[in-house]
Protein backbone atom coordinates (compact mmCIF):
# COMPACT_ATOMS: atom_id res chain seq x y z
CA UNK A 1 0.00 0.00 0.00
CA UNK A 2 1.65 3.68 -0.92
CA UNK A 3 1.71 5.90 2.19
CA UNK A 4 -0.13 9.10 1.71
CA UNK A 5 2.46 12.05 1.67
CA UNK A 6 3.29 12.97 5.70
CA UNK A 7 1.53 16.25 7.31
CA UNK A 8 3.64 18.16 9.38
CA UNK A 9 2.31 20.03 12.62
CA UNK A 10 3.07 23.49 11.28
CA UNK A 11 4.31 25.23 8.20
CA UNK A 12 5.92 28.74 7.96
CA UNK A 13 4.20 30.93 5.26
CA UNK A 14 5.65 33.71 3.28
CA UNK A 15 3.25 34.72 0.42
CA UNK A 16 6.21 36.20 -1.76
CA UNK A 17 9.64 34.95 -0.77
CA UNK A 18 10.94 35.73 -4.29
CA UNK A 19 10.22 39.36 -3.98
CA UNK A 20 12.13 39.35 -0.57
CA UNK A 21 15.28 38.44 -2.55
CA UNK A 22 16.16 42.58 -4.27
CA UNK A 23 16.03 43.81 -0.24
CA UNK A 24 17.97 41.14 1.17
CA UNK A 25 20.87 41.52 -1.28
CA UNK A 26 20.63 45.55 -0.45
CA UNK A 27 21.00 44.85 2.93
CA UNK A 28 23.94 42.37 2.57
CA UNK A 29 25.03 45.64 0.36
CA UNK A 30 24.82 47.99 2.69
CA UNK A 31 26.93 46.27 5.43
CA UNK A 32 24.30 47.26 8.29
CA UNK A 33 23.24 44.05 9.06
CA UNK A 34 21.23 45.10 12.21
CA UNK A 35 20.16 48.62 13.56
CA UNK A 36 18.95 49.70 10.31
CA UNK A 37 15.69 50.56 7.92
CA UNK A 38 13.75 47.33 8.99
CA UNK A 39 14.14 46.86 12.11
CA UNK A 40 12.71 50.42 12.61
CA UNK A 41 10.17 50.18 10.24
CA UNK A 42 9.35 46.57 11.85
CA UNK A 43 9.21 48.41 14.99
CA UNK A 44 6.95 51.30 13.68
CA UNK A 45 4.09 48.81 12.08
CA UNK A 46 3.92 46.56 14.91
CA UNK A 47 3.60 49.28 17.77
CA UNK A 48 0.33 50.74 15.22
CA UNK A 49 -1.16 47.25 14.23
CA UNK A 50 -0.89 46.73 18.57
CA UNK A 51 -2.13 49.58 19.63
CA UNK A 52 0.78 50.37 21.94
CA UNK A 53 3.56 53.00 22.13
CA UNK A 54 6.37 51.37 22.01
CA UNK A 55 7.49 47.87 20.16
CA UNK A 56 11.08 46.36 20.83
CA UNK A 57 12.00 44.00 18.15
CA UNK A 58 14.42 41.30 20.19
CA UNK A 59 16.59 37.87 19.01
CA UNK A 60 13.93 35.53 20.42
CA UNK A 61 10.72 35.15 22.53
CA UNK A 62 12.50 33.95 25.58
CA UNK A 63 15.32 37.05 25.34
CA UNK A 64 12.14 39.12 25.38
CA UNK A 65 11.08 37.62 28.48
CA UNK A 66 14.18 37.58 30.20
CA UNK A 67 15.10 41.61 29.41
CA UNK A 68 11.35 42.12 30.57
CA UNK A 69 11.62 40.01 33.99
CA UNK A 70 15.23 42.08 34.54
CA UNK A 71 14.03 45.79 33.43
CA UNK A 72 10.82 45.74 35.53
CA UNK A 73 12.90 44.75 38.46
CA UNK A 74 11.02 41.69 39.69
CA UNK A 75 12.11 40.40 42.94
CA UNK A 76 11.03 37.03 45.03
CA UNK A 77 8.65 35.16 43.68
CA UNK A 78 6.42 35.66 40.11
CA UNK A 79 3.02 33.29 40.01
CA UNK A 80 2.89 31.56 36.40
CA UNK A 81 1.04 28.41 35.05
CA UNK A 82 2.59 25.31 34.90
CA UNK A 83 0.80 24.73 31.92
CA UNK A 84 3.20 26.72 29.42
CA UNK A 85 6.41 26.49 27.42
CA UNK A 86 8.96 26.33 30.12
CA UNK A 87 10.93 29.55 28.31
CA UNK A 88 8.27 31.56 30.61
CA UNK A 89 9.26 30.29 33.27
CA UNK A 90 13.30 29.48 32.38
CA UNK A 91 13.29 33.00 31.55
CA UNK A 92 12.33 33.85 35.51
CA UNK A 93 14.75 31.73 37.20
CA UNK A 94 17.50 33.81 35.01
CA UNK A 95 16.14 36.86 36.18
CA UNK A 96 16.41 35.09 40.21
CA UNK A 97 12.73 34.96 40.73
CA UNK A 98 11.15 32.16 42.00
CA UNK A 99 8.05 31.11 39.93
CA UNK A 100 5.31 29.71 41.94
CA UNK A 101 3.53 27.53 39.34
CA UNK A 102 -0.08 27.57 39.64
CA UNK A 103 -3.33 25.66 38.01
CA UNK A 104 -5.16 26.10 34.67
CA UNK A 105 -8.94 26.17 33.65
CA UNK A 106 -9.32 22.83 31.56
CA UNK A 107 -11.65 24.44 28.83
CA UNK A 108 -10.11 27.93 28.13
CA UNK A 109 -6.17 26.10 28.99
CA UNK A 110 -5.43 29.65 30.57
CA UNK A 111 -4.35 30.74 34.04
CA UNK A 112 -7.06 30.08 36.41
CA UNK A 113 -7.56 33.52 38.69
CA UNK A 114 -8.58 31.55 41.61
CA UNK A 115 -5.23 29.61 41.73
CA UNK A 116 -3.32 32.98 41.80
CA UNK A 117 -5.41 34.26 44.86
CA UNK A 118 -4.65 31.47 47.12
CA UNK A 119 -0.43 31.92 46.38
CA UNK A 120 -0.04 35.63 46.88
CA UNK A 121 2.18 36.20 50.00
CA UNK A 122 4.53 39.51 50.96
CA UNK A 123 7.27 37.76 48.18
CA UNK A 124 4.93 37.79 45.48
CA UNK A 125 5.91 40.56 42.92
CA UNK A 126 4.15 39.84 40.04
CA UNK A 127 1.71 37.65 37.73
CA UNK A 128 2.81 35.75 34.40
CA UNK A 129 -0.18 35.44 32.00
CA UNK A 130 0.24 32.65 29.30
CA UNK A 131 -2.14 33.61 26.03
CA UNK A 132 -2.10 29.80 25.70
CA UNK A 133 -2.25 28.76 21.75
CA UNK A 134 -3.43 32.39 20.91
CA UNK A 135 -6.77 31.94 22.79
CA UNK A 136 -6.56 35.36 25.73
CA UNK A 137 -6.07 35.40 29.31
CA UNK A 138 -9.11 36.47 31.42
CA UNK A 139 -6.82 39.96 31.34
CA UNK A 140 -9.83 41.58 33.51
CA UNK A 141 -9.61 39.34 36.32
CA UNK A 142 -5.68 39.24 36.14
CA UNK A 143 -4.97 43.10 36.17
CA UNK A 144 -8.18 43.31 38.64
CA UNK A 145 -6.07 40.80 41.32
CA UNK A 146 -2.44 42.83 40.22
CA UNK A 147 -3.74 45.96 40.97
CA UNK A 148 -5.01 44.75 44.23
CA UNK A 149 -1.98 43.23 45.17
CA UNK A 150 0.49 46.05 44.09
CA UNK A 151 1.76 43.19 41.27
CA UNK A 152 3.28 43.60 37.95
CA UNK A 153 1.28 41.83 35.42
CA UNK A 154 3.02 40.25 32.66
CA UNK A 155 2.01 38.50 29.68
CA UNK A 156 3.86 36.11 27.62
CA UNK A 157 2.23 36.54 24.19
CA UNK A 158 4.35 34.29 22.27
CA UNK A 159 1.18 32.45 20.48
CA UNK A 160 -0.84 35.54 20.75
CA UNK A 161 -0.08 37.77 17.87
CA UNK A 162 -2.92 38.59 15.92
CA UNK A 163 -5.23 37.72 18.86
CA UNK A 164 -8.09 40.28 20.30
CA UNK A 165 -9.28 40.91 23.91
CA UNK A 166 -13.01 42.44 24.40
CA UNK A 167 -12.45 43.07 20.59
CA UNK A 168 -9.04 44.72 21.45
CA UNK A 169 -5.68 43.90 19.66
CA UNK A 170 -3.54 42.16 22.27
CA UNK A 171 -0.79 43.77 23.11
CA UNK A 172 -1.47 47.22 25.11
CA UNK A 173 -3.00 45.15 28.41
CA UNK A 174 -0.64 44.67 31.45
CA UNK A 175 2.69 46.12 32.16
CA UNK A 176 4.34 44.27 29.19
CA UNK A 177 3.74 41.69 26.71
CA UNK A 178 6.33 39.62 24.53
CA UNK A 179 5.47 38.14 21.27
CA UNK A 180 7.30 35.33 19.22
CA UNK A 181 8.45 35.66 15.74
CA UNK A 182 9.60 32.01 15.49
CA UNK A 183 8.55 29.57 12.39
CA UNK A 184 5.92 27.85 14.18
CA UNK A 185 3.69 31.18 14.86
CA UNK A 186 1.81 33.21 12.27
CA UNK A 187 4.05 36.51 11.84
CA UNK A 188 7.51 34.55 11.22
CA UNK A 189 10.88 36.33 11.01
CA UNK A 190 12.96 33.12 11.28
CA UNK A 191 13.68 33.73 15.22
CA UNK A 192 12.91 37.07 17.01
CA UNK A 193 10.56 38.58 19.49
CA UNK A 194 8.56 41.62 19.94
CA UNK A 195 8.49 43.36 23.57
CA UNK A 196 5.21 45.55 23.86
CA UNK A 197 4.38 48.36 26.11
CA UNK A 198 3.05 51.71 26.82
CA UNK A 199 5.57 52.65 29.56
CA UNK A 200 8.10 55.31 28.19
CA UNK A 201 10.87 54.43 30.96
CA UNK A 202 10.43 50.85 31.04
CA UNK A 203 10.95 51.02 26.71
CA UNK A 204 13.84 53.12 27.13
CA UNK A 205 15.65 50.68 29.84
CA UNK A 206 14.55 47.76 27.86
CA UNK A 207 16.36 49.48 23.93
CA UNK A 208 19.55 49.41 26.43
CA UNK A 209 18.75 46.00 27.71
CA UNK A 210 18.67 44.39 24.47
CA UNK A 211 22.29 45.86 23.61
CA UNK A 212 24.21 44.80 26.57
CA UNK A 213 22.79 47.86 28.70
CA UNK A 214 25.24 50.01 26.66
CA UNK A 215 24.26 53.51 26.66
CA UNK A 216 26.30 54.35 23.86
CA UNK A 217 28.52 55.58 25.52
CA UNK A 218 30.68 52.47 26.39
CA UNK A 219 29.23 52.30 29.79
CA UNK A 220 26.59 49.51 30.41
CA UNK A 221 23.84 51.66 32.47
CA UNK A 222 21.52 48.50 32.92
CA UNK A 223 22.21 45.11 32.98
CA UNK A 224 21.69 43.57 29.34
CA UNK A 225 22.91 41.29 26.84
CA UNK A 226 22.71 40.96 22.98
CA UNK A 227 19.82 40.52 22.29
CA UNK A 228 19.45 42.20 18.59
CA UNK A 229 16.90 40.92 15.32
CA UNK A 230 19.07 40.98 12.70
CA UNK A 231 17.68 43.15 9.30
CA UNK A 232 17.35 40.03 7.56
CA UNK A 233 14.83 38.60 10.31
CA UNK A 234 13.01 41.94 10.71
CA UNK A 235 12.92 42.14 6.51
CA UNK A 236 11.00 38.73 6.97
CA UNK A 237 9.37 39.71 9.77
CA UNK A 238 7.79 42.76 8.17
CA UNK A 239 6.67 41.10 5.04
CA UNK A 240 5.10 37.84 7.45
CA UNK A 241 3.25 41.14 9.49
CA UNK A 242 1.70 42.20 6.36
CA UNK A 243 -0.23 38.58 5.98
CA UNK A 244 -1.32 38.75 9.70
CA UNK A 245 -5.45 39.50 9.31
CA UNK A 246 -5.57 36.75 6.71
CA UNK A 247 -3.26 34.22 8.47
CA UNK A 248 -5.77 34.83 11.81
CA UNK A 249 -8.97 34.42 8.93
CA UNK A 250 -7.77 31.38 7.71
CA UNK A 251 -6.62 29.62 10.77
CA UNK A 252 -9.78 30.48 12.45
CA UNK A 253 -11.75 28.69 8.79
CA UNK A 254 -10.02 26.06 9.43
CA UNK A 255 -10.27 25.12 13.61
CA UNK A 256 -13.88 26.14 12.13
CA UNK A 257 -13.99 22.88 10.04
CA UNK A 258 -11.83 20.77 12.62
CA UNK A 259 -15.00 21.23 14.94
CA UNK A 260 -17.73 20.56 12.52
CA UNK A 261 -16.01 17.32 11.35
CA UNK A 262 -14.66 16.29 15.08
CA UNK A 263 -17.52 17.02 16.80
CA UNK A 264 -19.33 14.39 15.58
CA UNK A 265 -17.02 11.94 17.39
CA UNK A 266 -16.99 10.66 21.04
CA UNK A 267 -14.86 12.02 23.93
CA UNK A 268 -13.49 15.14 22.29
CA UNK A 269 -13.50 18.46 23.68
CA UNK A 270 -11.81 22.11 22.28
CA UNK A 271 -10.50 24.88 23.60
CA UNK A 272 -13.36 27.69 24.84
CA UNK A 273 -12.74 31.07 23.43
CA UNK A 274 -14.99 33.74 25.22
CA UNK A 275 -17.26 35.27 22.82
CA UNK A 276 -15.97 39.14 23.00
CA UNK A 277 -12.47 37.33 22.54
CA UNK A 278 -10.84 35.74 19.36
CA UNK A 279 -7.68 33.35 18.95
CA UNK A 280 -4.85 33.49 16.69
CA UNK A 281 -5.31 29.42 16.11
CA UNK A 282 -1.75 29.53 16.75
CA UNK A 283 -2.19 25.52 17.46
CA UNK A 284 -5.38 23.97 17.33
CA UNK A 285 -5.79 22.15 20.70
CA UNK A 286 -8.55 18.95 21.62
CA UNK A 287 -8.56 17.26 24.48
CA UNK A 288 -9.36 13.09 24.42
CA UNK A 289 -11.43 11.66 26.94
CA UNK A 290 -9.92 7.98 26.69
CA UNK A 291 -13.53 6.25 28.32
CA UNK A 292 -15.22 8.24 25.79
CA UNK A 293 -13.52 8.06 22.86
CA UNK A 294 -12.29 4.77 23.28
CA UNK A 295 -8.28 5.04 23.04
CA UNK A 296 -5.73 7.88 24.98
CA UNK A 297 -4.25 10.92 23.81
CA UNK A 298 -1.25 8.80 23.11
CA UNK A 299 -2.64 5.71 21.39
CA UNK A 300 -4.43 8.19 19.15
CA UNK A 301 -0.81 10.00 18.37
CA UNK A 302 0.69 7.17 17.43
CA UNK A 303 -2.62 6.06 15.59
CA UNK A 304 -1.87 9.11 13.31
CA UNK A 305 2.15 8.91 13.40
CA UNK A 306 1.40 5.68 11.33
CA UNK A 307 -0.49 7.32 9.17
CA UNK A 308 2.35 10.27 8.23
CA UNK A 309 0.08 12.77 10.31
CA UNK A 310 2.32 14.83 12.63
CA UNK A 311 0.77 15.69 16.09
CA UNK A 312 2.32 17.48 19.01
CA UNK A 313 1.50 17.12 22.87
CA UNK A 314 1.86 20.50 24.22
CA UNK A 315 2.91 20.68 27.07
CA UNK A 316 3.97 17.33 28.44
CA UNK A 317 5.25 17.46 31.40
CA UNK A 318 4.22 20.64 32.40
CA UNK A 319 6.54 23.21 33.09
CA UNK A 320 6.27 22.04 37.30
CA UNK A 321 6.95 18.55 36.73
CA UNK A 322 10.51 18.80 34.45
CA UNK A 323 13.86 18.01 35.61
CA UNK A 324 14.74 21.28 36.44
CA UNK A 325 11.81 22.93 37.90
CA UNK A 326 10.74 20.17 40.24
CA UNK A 327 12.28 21.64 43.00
CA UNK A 328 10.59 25.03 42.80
CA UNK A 329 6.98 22.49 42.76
CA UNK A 330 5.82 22.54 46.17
CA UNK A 331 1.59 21.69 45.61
CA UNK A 332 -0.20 19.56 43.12
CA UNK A 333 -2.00 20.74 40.22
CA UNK A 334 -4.19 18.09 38.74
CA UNK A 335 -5.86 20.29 36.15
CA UNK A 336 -2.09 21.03 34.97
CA UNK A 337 -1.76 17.17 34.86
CA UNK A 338 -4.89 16.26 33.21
CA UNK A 339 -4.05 18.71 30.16
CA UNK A 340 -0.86 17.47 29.53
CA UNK A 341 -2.23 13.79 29.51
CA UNK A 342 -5.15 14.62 27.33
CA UNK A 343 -3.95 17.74 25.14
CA UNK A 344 -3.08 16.91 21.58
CA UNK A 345 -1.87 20.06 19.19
CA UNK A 346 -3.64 18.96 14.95
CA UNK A 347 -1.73 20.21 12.06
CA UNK A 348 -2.15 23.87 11.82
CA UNK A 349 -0.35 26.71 9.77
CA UNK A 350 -2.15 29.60 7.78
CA UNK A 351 -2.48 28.32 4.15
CA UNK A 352 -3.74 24.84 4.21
CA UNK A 353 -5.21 22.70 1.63
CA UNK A 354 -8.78 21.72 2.08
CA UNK A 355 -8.00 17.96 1.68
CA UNK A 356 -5.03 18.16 4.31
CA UNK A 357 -7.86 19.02 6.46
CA UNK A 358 -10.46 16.43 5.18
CA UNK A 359 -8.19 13.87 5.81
CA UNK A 360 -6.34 14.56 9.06
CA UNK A 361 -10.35 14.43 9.67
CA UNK A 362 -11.62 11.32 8.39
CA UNK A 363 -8.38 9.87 9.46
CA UNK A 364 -9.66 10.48 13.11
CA UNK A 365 -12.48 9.12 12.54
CA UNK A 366 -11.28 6.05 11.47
CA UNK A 367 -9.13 5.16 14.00
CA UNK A 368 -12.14 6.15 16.72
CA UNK A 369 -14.12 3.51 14.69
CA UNK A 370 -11.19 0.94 14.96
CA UNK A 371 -10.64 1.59 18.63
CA UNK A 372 -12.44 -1.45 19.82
CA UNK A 373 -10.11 -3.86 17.32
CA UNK A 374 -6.92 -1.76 18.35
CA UNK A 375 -7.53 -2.58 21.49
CA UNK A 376 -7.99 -6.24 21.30
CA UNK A 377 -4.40 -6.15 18.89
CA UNK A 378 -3.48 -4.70 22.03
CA UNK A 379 -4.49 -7.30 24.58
CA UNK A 380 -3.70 -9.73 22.66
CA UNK A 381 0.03 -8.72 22.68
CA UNK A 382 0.22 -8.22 26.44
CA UNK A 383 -1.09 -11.40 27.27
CA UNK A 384 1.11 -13.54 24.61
CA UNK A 385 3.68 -11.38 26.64
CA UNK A 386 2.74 -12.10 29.50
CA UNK A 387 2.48 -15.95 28.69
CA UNK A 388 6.39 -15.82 27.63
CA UNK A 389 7.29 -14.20 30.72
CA UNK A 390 5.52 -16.93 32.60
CA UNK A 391 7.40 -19.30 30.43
CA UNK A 392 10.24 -18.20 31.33
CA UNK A 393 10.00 -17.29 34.67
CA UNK A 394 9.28 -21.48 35.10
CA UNK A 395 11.86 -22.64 32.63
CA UNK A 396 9.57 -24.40 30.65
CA UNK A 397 8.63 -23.77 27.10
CA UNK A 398 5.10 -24.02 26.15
CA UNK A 399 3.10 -23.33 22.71
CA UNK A 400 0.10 -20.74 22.57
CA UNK A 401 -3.14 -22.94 21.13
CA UNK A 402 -5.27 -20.90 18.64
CA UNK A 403 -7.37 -24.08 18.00
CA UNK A 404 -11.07 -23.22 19.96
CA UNK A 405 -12.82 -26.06 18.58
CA UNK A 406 -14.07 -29.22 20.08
């Protein structure tokens, strides 16, 4: 039988890479390879399509987050989801705060306010928000408990570009927000972030932050690194920026026609979007109910691995329950758990074929169909394993009848 062609997970899009080609070979021209036209005018379109005053173009997501945790001077402890990429919370621990992971809501996969409430203590100095596969925080709630509190509030907005709050562009809410410009998210400059904010002071320390705290002057005035987009990355960035509304149209059409087709099928739930919200689509997230639908998360994975369909599990572990954040884990979180056991990320980038779709679709449906069989193949195995290691375990050898008849 000839195996269909594979689908991957994600697929970065740039409508016209030839045209790119007359600017990139200016650039490598003009010998100002960062600093220069793009970056600026990357800068200057981003800052007006967010609605904020000030846009920081950055290397990466994570040095975004880490120059944000550093120039807003966080001290102690910082309460963040478990349920995240751990670059939120690697990026604290390099900044020496503590994060204090708390519990998600299962059907939004955001921050849960009423986690954050019961963990606020004199060392707390500020909330990290998680915009968790584009879908928003409940910002409200969050900058209703920060302002209470005396907290920063801090979002990472790395899947959240092109997303909309109470029918508001994310970006301006909070004290800060950081975007990703990596391949997997729908404005793509190669690698690079986006820092956003309305605070004049907190922009200027952060432009110093990003190039080694170096005031020009020779004399580092803040503590930095590098932590510069390149012109060819914003170049790419800026053309990717220009495709935003229709990359958010289209990935929305499309986690449109996931649900129509999947909701006709046992045991799977998707991600709740509040209705004065929308989502980028940035991954398009269902959840598998194993009693219901009749195999687990992972059994349905590898279901569609052997079919050349790419899946992810985001986030598994959680952020709380990896090597190097277990000791900072000090309280269970069984919603956290229960996501990362039962989340699995479809195929989703902004230009997709129709019958990609139709089949990653009826593929789904045909293994829920051939769940009962799969799982006798599956029995079956154990116990002819489990025979040999009773075999073995006596020293005898012994054959396995298939012969039912009289």
């Amino acid at each position: 039988m000839i195996k269909l062609p594979k689908i991957p997970i994600a697929r970065p899009f740039l409508s016209n890479p030839e045209g790119l080609a007359g600017d990139v070979n200016r650039i490598l021209a003009s010998g100002a390879l960062t600093k220069g036209r793009w970056l600026h005018e990357l800068e200057n379109k981003t800052a007006e399509y967010l609605g904020v005053k000030h846009a920081i173009a950055v290397s990466s997501g994570t040095t975004g987050l880490m120059l944000a945790y550093r120039a807003l001077d966080l001290r102690g402890e910082a309460i963040v989801p478990s349920f995240t990429f751990m670059a939120t919370a690697t990026a604290l621990v390099w900044a020496r705060v503590r994060p204090v992971f708390v519990d998600s809501d299962f059907h939004t996969k955001n921050i849960e306010p009423k986690a954050i409430a019961e963990q606020i203590t004199p060392n707390t100095t500020a909330i990290v928000a998680v915009h968790n596969f584009g879908n928003p925080a409940p910002i409200a709630e969050l900058q209703e408990i920060a302002n209470r509190h005396k907290l920063k509030l801090i979002f990472d907005a790395a899947h959240a570009f092109g997303a909309r709050y109470q029918h508001q562009p994310i970006g301006a809410q909070g004290d800060v927000q950081v975007f990703s410009l990596s391949p997997t998210k729908l404005v793509v400059a190669g690698e690079g972030g986006i820092i956003a904010t309305n605070c004049d002071d907190l922009a200027r320390r952060l432009r110093l932050a990003r190039e080694y705290g170096n005031d020009g002057t020779y004399d580092s005035v803040v503590v930095g690194l590098n932590g510069r987009l390149p012109e060819i990355s914003a170049l790419l960035g800026l053309q990717s920026l220009r495709e935003l509304i229709s990359a958010v149209e289209n990935r929305n059409a499309y986690a449109a026609f996931y649900q129509r087709e999947l909701r006709k099928l046992p045991g799977i739930g998707f991600q709740e979007v509040s209705s004065t919200d929308s989502t980028t689509y940035k991954d398009f997230v269902i959840t598998i109910d194993e009693e219901q639908f009749g195999l687990s998360r992972d059994e349905l994975m590898a279901a569609l691995e052997a079919e050349n369909i790419e899946t992810r599990s985001y986030y598994n572990p959680p952020v709380h329950l990896q090597t190097v954040f277990r000791r900072f884990a000090c309280r269970d979180l069984p919603v956290t758990e229960k996501l990362a056991r039962q989340c699995l990320s479809l195929p989703m980038w902004s230009q997709m074929e129709s019958g990609v779709l139709e089949r990653i679709c009826a593929t789904i449906e045909a293994i829920q169909r051939k769940c009962e069989e799969l799982k006798a193949q599956r029995a079956a195995r154990e116990a002819a394993a489990a025979i040999s290691v009773q075999a073995y375990e006596s020293g005898g050898s012994f054959e396995v009848s298939t012969d039912f008849g009289g």
